[in-house]
PDB file of N, CA and C in Angstrom:
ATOM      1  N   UNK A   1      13.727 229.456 -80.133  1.00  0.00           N
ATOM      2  CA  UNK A   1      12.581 230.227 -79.701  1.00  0.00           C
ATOM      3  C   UNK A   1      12.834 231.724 -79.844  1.00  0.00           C
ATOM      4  N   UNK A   2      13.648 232.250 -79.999  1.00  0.00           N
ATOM      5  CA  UNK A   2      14.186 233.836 -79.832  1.00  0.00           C
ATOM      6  C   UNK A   2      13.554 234.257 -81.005  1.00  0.00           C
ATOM      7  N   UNK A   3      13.311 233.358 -82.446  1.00  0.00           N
ATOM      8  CA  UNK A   3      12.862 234.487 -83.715  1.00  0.00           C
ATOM      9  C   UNK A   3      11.184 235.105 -83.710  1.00  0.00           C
ATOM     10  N   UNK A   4      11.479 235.951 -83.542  1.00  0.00           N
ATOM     11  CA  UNK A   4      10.103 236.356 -83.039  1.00  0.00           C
ATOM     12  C   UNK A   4       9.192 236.411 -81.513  1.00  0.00           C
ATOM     13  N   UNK A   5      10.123 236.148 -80.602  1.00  0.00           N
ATOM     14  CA  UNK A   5       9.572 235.902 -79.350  1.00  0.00           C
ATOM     15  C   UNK A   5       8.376 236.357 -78.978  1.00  0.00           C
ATOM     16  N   UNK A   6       8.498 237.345 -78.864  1.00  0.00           N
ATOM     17  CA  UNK A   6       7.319 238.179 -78.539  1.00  0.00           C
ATOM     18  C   UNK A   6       5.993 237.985 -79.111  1.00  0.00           C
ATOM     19  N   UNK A   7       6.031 238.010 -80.549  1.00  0.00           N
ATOM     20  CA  UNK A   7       4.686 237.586 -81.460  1.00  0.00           C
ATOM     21  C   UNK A   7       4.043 236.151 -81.235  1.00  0.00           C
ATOM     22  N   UNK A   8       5.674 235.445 -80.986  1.00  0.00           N
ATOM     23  CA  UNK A   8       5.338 233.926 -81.088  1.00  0.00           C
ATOM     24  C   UNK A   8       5.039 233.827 -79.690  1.00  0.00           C
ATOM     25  N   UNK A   9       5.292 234.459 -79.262  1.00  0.00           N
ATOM     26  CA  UNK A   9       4.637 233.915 -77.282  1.00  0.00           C
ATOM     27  C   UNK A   9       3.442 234.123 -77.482  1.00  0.00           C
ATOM     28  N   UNK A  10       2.937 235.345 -78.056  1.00  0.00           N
ATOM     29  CA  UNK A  10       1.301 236.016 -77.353  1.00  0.00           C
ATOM     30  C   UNK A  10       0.618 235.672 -78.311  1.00  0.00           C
ATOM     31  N   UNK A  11       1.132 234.858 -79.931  1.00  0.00           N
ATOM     32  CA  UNK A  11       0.478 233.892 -80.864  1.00  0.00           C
ATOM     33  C   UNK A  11      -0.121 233.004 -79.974  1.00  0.00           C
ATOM     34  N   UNK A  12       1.081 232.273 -79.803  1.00  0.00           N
ATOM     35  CA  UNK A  12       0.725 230.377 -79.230  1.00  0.00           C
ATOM     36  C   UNK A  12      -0.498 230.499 -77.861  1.00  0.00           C
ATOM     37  N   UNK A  13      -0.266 231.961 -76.805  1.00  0.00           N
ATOM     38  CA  UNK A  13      -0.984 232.020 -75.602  1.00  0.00           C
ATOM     39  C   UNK A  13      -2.384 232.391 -76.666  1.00  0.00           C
ATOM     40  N   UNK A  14      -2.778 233.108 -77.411  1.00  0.00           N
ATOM     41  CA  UNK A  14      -3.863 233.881 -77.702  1.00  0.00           C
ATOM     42  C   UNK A  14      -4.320 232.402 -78.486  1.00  0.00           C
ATOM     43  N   UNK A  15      -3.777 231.553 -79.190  1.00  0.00           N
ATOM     44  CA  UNK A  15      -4.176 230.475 -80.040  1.00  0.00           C
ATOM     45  C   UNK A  15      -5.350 229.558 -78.468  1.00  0.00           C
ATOM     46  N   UNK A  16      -4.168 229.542 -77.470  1.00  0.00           N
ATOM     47  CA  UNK A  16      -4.812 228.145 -76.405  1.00  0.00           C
ATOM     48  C   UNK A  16      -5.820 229.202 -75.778  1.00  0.00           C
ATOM     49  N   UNK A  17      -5.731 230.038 -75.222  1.00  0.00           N
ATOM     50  CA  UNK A  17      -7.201 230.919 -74.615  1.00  0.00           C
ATOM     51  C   UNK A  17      -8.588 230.448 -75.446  1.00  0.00           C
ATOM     52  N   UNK A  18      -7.984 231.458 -76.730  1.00  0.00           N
ATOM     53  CA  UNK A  18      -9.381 230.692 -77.671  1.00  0.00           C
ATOM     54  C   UNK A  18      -9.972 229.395 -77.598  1.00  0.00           C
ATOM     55  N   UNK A  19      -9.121 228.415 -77.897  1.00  0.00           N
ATOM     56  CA  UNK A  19      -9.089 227.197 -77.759  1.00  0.00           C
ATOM     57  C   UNK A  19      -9.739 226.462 -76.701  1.00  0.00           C
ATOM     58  N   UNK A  20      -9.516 226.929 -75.541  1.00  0.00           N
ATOM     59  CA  UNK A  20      -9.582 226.355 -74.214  1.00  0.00           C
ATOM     60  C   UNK A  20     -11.261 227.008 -73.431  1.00  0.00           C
ATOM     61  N   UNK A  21     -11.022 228.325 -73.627  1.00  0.00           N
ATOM     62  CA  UNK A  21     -12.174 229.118 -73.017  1.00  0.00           C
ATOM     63  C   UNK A  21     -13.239 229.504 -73.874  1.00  0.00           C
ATOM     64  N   UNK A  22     -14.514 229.071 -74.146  1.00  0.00           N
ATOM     65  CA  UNK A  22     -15.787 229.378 -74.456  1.00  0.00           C
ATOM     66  C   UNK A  22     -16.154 230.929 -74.756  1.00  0.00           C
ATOM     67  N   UNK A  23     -15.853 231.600 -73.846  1.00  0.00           N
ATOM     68  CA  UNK A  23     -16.490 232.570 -73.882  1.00  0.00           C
ATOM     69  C   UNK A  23     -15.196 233.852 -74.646  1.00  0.00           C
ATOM     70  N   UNK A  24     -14.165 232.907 -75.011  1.00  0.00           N
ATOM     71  CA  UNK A  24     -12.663 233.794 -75.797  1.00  0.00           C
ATOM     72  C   UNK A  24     -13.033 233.864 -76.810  1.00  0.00           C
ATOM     73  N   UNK A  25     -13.661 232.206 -77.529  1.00  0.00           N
ATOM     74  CA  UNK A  25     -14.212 232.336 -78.835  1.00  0.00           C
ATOM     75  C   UNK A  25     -15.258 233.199 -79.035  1.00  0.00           C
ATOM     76  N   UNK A  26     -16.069 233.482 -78.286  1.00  0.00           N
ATOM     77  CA  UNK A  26     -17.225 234.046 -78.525  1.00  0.00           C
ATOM     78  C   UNK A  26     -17.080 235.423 -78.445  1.00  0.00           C
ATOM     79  N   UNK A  27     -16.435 236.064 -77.583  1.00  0.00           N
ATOM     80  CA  UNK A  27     -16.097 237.487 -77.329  1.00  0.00           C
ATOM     81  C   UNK A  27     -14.910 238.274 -78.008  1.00  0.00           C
ATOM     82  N   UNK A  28     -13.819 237.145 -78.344  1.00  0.00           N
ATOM     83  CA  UNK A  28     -12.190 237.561 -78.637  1.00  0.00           C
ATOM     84  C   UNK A  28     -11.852 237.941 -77.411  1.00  0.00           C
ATOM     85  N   UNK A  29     -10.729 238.105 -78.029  1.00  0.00           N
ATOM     86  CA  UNK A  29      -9.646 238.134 -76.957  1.00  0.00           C
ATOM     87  C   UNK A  29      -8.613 239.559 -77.227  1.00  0.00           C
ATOM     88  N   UNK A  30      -8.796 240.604 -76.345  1.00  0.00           N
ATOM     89  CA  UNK A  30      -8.210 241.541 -75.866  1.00  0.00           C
ATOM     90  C   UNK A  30      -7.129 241.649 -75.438  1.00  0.00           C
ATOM     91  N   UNK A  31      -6.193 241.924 -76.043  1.00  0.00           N
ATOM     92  CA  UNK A  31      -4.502 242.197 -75.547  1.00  0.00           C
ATOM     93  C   UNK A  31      -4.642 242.657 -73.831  1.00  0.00           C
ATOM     94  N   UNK A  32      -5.144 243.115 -73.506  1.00  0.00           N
ATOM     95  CA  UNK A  32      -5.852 244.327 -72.075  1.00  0.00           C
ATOM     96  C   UNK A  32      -7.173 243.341 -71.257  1.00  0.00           C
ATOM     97  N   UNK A  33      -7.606 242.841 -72.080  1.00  0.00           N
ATOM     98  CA  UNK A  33      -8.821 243.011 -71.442  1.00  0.00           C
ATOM     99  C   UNK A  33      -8.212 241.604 -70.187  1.00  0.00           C
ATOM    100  N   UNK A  34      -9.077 242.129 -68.852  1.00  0.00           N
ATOM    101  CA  UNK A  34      -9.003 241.721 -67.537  1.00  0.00           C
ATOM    102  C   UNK A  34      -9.690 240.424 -67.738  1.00  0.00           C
ATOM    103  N   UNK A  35      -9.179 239.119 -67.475  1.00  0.00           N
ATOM    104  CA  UNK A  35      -9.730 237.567 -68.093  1.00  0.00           C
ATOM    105  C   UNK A  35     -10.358 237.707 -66.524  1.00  0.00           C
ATOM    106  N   UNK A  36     -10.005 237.580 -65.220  1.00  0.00           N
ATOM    107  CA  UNK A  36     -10.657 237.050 -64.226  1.00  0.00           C
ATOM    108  C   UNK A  36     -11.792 237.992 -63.729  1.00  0.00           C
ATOM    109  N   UNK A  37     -11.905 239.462 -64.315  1.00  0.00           N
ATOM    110  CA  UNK A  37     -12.785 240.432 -63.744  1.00  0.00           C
ATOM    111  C   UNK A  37     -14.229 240.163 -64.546  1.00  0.00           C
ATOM    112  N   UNK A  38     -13.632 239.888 -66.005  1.00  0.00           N
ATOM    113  CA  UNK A  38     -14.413 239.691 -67.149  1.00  0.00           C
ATOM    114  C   UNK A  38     -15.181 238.527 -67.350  1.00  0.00           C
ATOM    115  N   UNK A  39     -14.832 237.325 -66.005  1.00  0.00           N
ATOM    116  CA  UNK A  39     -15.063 236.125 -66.138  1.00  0.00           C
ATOM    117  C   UNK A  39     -14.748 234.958 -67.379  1.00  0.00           C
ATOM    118  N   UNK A  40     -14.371 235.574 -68.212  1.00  0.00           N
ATOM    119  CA  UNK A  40     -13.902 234.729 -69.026  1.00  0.00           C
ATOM    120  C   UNK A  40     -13.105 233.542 -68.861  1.00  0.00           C
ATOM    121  N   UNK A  41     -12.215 233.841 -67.652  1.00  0.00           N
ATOM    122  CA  UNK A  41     -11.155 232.954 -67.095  1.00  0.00           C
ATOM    123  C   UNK A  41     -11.384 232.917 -65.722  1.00  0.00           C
ATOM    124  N   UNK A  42     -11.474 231.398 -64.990  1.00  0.00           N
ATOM    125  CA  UNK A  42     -11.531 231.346 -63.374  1.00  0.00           C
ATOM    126  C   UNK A  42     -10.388 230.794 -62.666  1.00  0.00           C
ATOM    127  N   UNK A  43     -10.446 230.688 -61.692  1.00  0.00           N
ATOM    128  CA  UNK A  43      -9.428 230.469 -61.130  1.00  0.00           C
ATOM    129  C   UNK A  43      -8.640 229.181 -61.634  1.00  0.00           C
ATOM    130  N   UNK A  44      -9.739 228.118 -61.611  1.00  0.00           N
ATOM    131  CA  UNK A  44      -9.380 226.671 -62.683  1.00  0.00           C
ATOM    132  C   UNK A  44      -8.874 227.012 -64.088  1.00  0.00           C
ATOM    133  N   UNK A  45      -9.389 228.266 -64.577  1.00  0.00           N
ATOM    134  CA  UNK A  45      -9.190 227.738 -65.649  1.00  0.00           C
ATOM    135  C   UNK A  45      -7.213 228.537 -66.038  1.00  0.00           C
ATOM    136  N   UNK A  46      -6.930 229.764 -64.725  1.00  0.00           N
ATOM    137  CA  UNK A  46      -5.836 230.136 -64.857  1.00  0.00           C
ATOM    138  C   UNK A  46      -5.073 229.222 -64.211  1.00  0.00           C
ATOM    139  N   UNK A  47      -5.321 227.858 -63.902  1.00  0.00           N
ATOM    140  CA  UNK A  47      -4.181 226.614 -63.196  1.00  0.00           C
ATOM    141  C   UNK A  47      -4.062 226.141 -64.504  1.00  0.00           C
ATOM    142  N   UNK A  48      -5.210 226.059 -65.664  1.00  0.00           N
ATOM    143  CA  UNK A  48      -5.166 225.659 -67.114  1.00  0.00           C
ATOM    144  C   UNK A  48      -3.970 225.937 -67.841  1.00  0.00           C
ATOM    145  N   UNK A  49      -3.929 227.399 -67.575  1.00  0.00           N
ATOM    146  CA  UNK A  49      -3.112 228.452 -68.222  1.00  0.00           C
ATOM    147  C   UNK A  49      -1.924 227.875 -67.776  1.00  0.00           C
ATOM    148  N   UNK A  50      -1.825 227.931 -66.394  1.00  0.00           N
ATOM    149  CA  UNK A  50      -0.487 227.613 -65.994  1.00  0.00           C
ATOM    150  C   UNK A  50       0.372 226.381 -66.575  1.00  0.00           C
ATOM    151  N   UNK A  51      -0.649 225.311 -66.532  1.00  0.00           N
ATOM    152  CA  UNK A  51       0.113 224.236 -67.442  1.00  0.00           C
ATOM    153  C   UNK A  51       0.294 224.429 -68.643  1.00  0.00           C
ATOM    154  N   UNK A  52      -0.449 224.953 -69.030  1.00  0.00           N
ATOM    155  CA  UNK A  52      -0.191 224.996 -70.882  1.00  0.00           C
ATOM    156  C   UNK A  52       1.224 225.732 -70.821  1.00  0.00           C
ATOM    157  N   UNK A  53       1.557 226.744 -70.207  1.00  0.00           N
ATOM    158  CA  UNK A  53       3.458 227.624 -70.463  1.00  0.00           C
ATOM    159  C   UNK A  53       3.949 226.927 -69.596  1.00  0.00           C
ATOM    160  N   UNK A  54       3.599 225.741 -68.787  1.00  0.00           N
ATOM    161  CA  UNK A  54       4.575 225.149 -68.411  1.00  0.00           C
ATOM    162  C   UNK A  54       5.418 223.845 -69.364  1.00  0.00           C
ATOM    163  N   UNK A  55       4.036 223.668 -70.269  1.00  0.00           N
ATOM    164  CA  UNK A  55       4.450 222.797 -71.108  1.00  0.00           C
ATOM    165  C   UNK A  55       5.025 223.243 -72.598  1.00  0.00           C
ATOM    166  N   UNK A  56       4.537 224.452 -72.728  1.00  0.00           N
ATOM    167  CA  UNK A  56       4.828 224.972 -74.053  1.00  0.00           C
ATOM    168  C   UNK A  56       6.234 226.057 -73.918  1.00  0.00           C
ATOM    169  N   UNK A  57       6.323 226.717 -72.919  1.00  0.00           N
ATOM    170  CA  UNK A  57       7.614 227.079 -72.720  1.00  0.00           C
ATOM    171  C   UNK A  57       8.568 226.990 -71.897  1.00  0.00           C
ATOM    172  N   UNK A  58       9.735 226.826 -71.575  1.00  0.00           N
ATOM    173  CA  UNK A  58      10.776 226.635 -71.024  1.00  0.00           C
ATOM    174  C   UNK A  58      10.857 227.451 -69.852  1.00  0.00           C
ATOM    175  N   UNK A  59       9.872 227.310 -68.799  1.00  0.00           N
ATOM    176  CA  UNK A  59       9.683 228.118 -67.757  1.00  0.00           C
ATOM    177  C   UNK A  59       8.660 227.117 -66.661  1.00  0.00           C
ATOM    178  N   UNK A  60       9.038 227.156 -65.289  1.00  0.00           N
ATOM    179  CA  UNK A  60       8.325 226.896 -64.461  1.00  0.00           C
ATOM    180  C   UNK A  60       7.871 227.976 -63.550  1.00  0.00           C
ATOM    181  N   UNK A  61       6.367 227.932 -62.879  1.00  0.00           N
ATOM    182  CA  UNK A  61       5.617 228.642 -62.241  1.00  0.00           C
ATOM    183  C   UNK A  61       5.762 228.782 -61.075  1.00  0.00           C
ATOM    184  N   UNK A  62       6.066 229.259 -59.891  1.00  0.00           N
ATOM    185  CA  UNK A  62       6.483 229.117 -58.905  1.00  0.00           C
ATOM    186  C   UNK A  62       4.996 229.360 -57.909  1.00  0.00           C
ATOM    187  N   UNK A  63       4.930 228.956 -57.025  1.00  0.00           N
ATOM    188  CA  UNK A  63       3.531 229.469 -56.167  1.00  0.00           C
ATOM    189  C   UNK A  63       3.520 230.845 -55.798  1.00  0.00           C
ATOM    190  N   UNK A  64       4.727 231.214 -55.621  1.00  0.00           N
ATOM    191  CA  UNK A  64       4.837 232.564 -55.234  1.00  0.00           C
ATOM    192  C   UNK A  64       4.218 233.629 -56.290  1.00  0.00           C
ATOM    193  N   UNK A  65       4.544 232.769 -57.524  1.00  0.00           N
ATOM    194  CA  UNK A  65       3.918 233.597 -59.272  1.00  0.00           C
ATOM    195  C   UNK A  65       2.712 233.855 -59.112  1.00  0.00           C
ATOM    196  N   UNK A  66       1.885 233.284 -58.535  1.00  0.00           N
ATOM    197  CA  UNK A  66       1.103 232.828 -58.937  1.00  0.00           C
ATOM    198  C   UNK A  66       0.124 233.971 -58.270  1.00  0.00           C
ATOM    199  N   UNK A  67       0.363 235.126 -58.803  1.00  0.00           N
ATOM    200  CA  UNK A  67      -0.231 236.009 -58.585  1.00  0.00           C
ATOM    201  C   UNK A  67      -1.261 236.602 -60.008  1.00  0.00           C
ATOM    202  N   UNK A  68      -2.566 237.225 -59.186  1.00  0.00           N
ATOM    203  CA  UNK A  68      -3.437 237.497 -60.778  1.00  0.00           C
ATOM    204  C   UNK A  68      -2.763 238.995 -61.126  1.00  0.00           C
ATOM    205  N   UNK A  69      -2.064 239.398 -61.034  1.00  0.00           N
ATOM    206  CA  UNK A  69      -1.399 240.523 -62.114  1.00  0.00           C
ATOM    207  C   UNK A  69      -0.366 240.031 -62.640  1.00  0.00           C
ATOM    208  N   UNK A  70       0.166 238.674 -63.173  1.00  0.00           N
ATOM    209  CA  UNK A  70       0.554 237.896 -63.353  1.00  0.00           C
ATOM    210  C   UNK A  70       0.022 237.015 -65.066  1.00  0.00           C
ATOM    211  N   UNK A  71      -1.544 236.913 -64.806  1.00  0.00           N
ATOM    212  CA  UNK A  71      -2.567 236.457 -65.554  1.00  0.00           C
ATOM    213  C   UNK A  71      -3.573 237.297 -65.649  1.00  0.00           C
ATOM    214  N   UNK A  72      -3.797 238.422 -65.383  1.00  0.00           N
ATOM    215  CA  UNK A  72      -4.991 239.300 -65.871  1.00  0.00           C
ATOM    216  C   UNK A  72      -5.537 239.448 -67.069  1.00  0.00           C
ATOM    217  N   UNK A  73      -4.488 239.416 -68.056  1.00  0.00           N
ATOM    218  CA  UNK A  73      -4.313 239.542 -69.519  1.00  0.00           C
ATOM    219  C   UNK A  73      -3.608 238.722 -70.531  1.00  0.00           C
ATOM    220  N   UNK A  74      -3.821 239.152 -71.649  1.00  0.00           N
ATOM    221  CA  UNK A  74      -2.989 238.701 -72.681  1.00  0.00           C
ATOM    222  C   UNK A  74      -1.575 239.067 -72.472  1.00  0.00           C
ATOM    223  N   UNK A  75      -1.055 240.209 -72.598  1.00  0.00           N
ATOM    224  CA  UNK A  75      -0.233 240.990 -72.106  1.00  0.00           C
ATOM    225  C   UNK A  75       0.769 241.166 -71.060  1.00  0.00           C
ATOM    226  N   UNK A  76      -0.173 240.454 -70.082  1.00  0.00           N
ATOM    227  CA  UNK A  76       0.311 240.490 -68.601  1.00  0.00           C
ATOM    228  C   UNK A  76       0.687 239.261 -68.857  1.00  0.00           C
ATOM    229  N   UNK A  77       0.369 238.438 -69.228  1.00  0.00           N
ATOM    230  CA  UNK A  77       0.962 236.966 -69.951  1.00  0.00           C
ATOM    231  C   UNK A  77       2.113 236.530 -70.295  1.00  0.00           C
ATOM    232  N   UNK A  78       1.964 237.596 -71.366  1.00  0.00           N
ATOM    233  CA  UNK A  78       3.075 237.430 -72.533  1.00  0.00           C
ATOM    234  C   UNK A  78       4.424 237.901 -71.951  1.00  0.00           C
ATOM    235  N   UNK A  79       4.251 239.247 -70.863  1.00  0.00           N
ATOM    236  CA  UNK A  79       5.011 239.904 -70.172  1.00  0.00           C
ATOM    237  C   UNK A  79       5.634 238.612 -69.129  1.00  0.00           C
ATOM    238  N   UNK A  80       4.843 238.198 -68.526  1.00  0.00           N
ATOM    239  CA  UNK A  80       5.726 237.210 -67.479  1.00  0.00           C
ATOM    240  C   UNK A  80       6.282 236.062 -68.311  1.00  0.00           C
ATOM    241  N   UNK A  81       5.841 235.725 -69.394  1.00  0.00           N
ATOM    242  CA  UNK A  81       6.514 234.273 -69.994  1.00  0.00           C
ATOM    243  C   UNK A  81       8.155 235.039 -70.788  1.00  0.00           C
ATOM    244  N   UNK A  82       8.179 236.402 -71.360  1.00  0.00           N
ATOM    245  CA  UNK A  82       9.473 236.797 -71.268  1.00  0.00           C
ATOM    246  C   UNK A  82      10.187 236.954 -70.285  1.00  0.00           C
ATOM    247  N   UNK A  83       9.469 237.338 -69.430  1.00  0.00           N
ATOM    248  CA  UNK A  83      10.745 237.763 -67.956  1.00  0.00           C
ATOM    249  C   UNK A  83      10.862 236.865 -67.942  1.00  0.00           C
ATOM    250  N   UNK A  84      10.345 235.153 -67.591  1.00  0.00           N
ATOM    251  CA  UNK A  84      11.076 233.933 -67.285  1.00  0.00           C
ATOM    252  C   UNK A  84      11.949 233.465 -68.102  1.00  0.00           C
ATOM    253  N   UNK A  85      11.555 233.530 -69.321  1.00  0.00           N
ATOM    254  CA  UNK A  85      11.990 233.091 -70.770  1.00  0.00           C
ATOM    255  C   UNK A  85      13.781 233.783 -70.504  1.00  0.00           C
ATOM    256  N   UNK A  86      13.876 235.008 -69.957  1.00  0.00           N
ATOM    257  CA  UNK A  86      14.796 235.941 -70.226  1.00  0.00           C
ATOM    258  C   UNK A  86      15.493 235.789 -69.096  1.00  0.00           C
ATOM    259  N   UNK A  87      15.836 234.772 -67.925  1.00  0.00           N
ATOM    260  CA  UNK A  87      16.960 234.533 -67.229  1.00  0.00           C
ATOM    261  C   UNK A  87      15.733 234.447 -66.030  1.00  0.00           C
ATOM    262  N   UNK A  88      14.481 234.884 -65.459  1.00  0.00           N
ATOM    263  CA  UNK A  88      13.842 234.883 -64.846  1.00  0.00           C
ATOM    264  C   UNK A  88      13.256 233.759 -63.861  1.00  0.00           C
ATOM    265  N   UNK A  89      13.584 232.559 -64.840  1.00  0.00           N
ATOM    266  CA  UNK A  89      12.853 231.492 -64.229  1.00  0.00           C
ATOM    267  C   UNK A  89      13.698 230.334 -65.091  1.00  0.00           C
ATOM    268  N   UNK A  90      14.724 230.401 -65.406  1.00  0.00           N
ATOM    269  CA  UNK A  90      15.452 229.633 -66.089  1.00  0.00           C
ATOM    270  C   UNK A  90      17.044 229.382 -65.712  1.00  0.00           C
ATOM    271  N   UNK A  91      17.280 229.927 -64.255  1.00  0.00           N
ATOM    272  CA  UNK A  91      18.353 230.166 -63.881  1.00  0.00           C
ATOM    273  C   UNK A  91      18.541 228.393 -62.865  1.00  0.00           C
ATOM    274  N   UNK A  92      20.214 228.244 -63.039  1.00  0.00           N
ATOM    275  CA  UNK A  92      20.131 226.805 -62.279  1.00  0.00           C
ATOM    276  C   UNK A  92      19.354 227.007 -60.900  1.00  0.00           C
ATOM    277  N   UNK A  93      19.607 225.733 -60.490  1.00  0.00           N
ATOM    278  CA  UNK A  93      18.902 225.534 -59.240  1.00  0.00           C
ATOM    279  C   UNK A  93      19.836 225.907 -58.126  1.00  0.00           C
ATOM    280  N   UNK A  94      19.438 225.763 -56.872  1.00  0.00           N
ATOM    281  CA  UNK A  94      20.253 226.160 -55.961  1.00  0.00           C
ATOM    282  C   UNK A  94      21.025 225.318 -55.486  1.00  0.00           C
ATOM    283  N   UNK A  95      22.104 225.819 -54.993  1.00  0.00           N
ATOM    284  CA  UNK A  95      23.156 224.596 -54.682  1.00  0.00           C
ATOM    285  C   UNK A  95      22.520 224.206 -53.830  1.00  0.00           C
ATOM    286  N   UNK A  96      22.490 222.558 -53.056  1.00  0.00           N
ATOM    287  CA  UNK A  96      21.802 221.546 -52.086  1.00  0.00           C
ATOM    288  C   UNK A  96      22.972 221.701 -50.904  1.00  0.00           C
ATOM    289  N   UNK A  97      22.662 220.874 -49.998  1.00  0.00           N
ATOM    290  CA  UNK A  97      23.969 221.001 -48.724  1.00  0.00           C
ATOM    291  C   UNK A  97      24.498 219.525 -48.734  1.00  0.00           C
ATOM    292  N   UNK A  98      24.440 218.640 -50.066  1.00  0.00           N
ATOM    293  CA  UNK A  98      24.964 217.990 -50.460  1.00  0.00           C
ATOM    294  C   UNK A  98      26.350 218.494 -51.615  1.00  0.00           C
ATOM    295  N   UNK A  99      26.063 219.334 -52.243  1.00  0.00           N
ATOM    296  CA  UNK A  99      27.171 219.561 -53.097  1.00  0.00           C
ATOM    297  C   UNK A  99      28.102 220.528 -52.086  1.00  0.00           C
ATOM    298  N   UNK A 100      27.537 221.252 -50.920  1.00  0.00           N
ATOM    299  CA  UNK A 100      28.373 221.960 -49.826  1.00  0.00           C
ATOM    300  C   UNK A 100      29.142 220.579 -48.929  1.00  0.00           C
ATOM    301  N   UNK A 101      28.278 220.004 -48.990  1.00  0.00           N
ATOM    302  CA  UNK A 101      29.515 218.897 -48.126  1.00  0.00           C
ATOM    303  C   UNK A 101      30.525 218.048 -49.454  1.00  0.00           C
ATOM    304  N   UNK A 102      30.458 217.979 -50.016  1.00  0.00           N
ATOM    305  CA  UNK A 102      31.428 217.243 -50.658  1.00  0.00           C
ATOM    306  C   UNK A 102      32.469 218.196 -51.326  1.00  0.00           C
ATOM    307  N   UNK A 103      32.281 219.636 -51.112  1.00  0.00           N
ATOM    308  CA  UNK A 103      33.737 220.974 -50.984  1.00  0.00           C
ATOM    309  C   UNK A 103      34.511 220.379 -50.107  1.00  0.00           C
TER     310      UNK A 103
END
């Protein structure tokens, strides 16, 4: 995934927006432009979003993420699927108080 990251992230996201949302095809899609102010994107349809990079990239969403400056944009998108991509959301899990008892 590293050749091209960047292009190839905000490719594959800008490919499923279109794809997915009605009014992406019809309007395009803005690196900037605000998806939930603009209505283009609702709250359903950014849980959409959420599965699609959960399935397409090597990153899980946390509830806490799940903030709209997070998903506002293309951009704002592409920006959080690198920070995870980049040690963010890809780090092991936490040790359990099972692997502390068996020290």
């Amino acid at each position: 995934m590293n050749t091209n990251d960047g292009q190839s992230i905000e490719l594959r996201i800008h490919q499923f927006i279109v794809k997915t949302f009605p009014m992406a095809r019809k309007q395009g899609v803005g690196r900037d432009e605000l998806w939930l102010q603009s209505g283009m994107i609702d709250s359903l349809g950014i849980l959409d979003l959420v599965h699609f990079l959960e399935e397409e990239f090597p990153i899980k969403v946390s509830d806490e993420e799940l903030l709209p400056e997070n998903f506002q944009s293309l951009s704002a998108v592409v920006q959080f699927v690198e920070s995870k991509s980049n040690g963010g959301g890809l780090s092991e899990p936490p040790a359990t108080g099972v692997e502390g008892a068996l020290s």
